[in-house]
PDB file of N, CA and C in Angstrom:
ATOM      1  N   UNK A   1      20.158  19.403 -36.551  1.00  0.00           N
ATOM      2  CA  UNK A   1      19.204  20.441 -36.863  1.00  0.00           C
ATOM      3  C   UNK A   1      18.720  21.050 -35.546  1.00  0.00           C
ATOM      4  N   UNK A   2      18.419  22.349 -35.280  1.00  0.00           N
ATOM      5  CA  UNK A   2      18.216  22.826 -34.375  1.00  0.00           C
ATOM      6  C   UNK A   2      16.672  23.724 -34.193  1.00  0.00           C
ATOM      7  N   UNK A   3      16.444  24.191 -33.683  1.00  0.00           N
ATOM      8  CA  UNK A   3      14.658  24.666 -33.812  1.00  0.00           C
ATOM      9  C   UNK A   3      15.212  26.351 -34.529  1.00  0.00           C
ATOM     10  N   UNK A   4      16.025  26.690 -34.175  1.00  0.00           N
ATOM     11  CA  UNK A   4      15.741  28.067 -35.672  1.00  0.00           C
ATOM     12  C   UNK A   4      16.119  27.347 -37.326  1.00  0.00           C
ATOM     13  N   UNK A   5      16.496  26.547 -36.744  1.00  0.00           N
ATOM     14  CA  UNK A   5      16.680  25.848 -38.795  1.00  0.00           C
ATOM     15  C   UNK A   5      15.058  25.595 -39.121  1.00  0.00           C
ATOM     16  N   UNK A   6      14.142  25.313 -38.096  1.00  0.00           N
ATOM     17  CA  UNK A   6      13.066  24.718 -38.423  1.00  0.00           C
ATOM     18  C   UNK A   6      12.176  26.377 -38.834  1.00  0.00           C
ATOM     19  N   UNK A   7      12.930  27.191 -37.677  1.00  0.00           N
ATOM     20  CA  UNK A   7      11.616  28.237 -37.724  1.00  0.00           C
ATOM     21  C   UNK A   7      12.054  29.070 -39.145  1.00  0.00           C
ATOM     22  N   UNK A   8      13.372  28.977 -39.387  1.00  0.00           N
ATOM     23  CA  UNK A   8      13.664  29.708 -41.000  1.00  0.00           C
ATOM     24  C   UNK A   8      13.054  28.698 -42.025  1.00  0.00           C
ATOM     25  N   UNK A   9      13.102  27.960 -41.602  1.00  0.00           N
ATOM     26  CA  UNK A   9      12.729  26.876 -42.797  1.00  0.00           C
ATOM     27  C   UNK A   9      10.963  27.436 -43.050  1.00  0.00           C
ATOM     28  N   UNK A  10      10.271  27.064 -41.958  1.00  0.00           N
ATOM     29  CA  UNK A  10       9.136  27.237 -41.694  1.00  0.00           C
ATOM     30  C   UNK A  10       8.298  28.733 -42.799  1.00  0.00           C
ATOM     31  N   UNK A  11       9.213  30.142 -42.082  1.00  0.00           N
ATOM     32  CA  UNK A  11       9.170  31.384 -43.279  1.00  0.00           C
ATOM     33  C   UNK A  11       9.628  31.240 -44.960  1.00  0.00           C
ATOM     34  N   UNK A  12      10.168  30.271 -45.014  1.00  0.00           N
ATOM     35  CA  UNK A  12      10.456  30.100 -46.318  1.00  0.00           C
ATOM     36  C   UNK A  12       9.737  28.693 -47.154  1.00  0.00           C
ATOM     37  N   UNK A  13       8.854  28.328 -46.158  1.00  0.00           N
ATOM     38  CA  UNK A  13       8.310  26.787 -46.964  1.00  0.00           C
ATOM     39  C   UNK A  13       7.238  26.902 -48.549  1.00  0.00           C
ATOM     40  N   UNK A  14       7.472  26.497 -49.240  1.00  0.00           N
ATOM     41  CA  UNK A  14       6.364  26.342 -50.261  1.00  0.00           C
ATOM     42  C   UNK A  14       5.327  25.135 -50.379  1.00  0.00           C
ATOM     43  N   UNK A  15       4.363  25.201 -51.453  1.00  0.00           N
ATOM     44  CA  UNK A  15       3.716  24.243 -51.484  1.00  0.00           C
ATOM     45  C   UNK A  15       4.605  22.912 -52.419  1.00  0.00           C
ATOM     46  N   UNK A  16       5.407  23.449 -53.161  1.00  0.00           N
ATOM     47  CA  UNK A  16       6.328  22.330 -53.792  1.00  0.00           C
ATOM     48  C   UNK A  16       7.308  21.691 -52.301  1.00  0.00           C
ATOM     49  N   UNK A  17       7.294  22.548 -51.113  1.00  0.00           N
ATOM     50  CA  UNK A  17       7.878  21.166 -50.549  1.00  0.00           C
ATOM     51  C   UNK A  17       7.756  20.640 -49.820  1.00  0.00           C
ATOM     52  N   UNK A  18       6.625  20.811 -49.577  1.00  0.00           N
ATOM     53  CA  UNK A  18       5.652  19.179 -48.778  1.00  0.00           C
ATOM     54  C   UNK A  18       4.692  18.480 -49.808  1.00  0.00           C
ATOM     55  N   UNK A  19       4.757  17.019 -49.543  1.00  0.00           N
ATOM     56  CA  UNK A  19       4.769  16.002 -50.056  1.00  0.00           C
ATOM     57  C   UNK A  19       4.041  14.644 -49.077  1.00  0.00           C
ATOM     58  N   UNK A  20       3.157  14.442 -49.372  1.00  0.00           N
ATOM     59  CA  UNK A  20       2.142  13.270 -48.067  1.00  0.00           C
ATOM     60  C   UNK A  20       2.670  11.689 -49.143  1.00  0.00           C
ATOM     61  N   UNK A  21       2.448  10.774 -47.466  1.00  0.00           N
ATOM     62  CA  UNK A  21       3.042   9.922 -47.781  1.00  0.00           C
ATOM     63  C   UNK A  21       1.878   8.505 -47.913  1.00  0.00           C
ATOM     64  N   UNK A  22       2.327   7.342 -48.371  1.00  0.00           N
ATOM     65  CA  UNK A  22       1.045   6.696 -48.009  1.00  0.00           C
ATOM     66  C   UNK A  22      -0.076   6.425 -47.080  1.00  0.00           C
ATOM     67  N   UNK A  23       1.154   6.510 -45.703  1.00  0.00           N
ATOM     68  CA  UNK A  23       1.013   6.861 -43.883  1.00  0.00           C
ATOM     69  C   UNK A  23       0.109   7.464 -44.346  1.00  0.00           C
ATOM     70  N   UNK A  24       0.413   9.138 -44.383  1.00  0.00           N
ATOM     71  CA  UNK A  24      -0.019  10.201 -44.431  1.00  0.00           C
ATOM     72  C   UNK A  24      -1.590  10.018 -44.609  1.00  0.00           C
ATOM     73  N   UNK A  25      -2.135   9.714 -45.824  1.00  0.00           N
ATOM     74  CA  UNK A  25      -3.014   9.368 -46.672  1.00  0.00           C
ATOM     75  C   UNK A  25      -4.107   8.678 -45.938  1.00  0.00           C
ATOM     76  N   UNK A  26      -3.651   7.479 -45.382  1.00  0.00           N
ATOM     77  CA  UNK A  26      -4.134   6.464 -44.475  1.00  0.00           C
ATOM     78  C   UNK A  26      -4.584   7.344 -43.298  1.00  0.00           C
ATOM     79  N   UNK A  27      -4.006   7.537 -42.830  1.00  0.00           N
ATOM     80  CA  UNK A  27      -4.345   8.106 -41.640  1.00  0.00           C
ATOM     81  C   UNK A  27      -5.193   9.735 -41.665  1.00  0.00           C
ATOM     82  N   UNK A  28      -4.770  10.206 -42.618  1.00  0.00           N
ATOM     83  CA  UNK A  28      -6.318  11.362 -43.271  1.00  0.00           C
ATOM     84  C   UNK A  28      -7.238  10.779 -43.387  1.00  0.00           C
ATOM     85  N   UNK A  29      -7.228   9.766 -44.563  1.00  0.00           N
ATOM     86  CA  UNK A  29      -8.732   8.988 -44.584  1.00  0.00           C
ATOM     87  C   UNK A  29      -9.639   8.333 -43.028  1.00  0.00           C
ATOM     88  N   UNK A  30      -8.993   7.931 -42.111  1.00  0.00           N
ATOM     89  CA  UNK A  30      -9.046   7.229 -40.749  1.00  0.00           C
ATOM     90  C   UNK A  30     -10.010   8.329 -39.573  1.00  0.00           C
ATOM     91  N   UNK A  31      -9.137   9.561 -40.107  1.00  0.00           N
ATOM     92  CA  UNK A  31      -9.546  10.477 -38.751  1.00  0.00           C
ATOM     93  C   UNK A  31     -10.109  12.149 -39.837  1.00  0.00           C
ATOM     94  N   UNK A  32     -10.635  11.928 -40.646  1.00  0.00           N
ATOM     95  CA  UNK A  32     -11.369  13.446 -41.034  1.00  0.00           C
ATOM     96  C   UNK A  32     -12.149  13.724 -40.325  1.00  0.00           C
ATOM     97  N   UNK A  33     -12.178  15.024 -40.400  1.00  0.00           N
ATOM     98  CA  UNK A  33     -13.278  15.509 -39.059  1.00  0.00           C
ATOM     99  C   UNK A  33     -13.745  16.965 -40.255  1.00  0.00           C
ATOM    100  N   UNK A  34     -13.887  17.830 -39.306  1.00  0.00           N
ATOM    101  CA  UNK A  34     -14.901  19.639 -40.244  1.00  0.00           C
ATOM    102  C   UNK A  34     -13.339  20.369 -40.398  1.00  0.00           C
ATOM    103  N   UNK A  35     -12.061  19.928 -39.755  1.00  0.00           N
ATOM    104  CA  UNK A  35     -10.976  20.656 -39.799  1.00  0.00           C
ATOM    105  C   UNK A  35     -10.204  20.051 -41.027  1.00  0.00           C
ATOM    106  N   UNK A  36     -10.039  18.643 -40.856  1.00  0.00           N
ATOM    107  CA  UNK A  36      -9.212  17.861 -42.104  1.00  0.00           C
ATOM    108  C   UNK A  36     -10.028  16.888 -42.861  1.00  0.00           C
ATOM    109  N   UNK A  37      -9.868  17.645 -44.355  1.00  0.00           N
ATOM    110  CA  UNK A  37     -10.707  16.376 -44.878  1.00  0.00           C
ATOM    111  C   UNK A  37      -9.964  15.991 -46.245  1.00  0.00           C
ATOM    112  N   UNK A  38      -8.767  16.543 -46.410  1.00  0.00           N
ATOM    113  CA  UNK A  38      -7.923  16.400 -47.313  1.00  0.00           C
ATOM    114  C   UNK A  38      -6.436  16.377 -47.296  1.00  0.00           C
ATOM    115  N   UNK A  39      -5.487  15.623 -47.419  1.00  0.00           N
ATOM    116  CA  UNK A  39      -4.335  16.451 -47.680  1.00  0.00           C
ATOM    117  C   UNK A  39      -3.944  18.079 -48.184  1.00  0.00           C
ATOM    118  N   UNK A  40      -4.560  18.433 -49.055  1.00  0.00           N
ATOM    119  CA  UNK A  40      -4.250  19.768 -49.219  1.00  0.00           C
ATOM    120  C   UNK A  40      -4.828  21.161 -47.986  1.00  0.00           C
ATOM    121  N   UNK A  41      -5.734  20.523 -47.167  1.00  0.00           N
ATOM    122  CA  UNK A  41      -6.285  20.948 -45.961  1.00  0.00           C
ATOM    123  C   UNK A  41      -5.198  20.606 -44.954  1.00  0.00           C
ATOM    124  N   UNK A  42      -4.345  19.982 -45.146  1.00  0.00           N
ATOM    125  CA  UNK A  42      -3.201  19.749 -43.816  1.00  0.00           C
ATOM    126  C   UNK A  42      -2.090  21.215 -44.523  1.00  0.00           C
ATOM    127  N   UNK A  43      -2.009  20.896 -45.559  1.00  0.00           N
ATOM    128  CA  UNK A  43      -0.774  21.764 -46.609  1.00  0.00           C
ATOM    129  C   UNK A  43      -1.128  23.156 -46.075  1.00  0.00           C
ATOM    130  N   UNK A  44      -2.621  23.279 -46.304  1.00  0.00           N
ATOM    131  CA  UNK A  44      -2.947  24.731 -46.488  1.00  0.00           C
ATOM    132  C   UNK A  44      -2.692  25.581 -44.651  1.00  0.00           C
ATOM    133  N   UNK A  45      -3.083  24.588 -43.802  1.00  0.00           N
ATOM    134  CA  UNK A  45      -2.873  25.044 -42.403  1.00  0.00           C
ATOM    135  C   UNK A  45      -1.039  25.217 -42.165  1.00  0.00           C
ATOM    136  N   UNK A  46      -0.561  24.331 -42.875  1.00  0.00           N
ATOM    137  CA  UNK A  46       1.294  24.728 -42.880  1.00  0.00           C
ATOM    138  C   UNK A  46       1.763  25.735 -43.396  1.00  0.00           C
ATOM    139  N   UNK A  47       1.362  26.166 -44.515  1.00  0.00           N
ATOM    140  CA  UNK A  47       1.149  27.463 -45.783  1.00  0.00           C
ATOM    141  C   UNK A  47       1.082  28.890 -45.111  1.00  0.00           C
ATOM    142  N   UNK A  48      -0.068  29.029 -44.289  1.00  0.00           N
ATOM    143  CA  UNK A  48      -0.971  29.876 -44.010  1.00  0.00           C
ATOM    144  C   UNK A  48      -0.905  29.991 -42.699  1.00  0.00           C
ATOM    145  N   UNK A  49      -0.864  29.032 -42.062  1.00  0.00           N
ATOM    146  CA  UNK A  49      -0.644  30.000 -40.109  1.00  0.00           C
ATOM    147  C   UNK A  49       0.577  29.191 -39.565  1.00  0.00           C
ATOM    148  N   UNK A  50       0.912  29.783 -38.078  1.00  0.00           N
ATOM    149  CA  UNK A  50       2.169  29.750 -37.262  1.00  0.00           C
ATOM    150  C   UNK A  50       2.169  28.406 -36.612  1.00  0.00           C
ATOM    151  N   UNK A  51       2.551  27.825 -36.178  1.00  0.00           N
ATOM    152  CA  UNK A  51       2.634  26.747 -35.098  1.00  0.00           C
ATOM    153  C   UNK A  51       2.537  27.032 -33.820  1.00  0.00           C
ATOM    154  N   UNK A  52       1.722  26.272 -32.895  1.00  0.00           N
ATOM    155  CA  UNK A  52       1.411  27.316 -31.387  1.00  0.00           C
ATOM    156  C   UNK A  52       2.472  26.723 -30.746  1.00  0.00           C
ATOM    157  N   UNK A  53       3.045  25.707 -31.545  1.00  0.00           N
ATOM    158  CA  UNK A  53       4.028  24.810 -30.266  1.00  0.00           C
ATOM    159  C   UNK A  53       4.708  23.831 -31.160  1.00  0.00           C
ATOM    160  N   UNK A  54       6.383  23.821 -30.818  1.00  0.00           N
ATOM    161  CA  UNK A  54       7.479  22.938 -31.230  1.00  0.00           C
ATOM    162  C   UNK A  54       8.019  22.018 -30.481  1.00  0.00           C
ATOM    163  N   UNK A  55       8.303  20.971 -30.826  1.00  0.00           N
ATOM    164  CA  UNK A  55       8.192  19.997 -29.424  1.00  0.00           C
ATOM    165  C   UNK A  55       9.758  19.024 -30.283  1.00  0.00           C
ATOM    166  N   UNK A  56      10.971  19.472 -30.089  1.00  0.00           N
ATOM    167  CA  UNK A  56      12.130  18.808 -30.519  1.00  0.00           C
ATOM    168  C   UNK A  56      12.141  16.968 -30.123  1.00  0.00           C
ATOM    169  N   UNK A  57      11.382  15.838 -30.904  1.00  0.00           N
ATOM    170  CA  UNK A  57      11.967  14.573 -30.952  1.00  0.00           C
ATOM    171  C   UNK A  57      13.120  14.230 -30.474  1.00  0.00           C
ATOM    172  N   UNK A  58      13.751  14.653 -31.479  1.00  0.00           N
ATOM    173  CA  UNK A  58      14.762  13.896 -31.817  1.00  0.00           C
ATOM    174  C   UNK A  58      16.005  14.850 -32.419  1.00  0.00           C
ATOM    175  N   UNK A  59      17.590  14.636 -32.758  1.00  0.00           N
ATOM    176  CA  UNK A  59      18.047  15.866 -33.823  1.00  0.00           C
ATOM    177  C   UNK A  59      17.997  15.744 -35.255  1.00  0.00           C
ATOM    178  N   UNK A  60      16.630  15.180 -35.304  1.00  0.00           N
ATOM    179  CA  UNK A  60      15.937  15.477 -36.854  1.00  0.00           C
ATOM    180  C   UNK A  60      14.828  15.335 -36.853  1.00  0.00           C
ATOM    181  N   UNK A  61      14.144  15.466 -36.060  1.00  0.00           N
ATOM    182  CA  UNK A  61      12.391  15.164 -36.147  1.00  0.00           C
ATOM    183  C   UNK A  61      11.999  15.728 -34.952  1.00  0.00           C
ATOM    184  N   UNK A  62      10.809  17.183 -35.579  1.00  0.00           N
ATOM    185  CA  UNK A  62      10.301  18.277 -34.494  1.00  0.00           C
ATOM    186  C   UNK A  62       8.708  18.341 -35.023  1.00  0.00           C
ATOM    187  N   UNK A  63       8.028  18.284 -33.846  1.00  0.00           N
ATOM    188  CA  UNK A  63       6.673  18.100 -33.858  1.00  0.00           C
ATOM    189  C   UNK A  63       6.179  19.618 -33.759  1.00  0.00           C
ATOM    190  N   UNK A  64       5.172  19.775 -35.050  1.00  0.00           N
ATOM    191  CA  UNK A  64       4.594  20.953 -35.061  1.00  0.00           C
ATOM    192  C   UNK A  64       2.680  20.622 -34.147  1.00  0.00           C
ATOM    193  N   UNK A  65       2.567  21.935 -33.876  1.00  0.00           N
ATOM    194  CA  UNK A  65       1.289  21.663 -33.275  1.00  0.00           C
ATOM    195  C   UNK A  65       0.265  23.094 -33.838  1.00  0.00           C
ATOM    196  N   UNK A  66      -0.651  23.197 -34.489  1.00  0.00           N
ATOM    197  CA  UNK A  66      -1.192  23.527 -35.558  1.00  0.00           C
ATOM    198  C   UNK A  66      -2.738  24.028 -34.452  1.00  0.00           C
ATOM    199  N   UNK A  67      -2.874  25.665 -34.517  1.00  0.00           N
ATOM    200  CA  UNK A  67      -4.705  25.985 -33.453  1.00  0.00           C
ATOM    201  C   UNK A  67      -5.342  25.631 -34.485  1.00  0.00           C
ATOM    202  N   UNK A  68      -6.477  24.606 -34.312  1.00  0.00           N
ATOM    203  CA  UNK A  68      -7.637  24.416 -35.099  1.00  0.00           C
ATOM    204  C   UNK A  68      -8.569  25.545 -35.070  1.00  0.00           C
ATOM    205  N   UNK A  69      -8.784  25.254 -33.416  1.00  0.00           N
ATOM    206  CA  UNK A  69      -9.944  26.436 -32.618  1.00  0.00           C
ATOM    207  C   UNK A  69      -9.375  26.321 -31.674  1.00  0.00           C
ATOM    208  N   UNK A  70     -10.811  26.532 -30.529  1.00  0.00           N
ATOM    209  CA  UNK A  70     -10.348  27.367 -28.791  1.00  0.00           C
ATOM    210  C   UNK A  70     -10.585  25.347 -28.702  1.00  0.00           C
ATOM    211  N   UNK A  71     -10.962  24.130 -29.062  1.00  0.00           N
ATOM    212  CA  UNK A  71     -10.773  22.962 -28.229  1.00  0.00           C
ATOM    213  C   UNK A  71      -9.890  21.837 -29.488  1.00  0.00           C
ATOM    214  N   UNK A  72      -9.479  22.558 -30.719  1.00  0.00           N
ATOM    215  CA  UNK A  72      -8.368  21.676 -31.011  1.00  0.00           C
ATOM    216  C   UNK A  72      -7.418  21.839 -31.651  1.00  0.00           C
ATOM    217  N   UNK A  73      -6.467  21.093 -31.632  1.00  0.00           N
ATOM    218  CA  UNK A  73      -4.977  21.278 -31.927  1.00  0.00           C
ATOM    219  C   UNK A  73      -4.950  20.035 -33.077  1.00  0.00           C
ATOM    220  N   UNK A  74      -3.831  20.711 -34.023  1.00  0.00           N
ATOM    221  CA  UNK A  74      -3.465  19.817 -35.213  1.00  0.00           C
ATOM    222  C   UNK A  74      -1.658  19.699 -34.798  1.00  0.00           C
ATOM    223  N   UNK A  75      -1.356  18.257 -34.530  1.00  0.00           N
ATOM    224  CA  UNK A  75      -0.211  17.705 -34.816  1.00  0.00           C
ATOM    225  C   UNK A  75       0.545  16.974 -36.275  1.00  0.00           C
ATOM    226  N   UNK A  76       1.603  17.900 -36.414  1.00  0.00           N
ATOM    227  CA  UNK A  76       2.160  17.459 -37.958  1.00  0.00           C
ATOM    228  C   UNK A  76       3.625  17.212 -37.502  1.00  0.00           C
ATOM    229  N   UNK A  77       4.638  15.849 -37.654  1.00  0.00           N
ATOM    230  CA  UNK A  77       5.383  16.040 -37.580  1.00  0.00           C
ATOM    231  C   UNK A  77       6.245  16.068 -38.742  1.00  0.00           C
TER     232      UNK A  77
END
């Protein structure tokens, strides 16, 4: 997979296809703050705005980085 598979993917994503995991869940509950206080609050920032920054892992796992505001950043990989 390469980073334009991610960025077409990205223009074409719906809410049917993301899906949180138990991880996921756990670790929402752990760290809510005034930005995340739900899973569907992570969904809706993927939905709705751009990524300021792609950071290629691995050749299948690319780290999105999500503007909160002007002092924070949301990481989704």
């Amino acid at each position: 997979m390469d980073i334009d598979y991610v960025l077409k993917s990205l223009l074409e994503i719906h809410e049917s296809d993301l899906y949180s995991t138990i991880h996921l869940d756990i670790r929402i509950n752990q760290r809510k703050n005034k930005f995340i206080s739900d899973v569907n609050s992570i969904r809706s920032i993927i939905l709705n705005n751009k990524p300021v920054s792609i950071i290629k892992e691995n050749d299948i796992k690319f780290q999105l980085l999500y503007e909160l505001d002007n002092d924070n950043d949301l990481a989704k990989r």
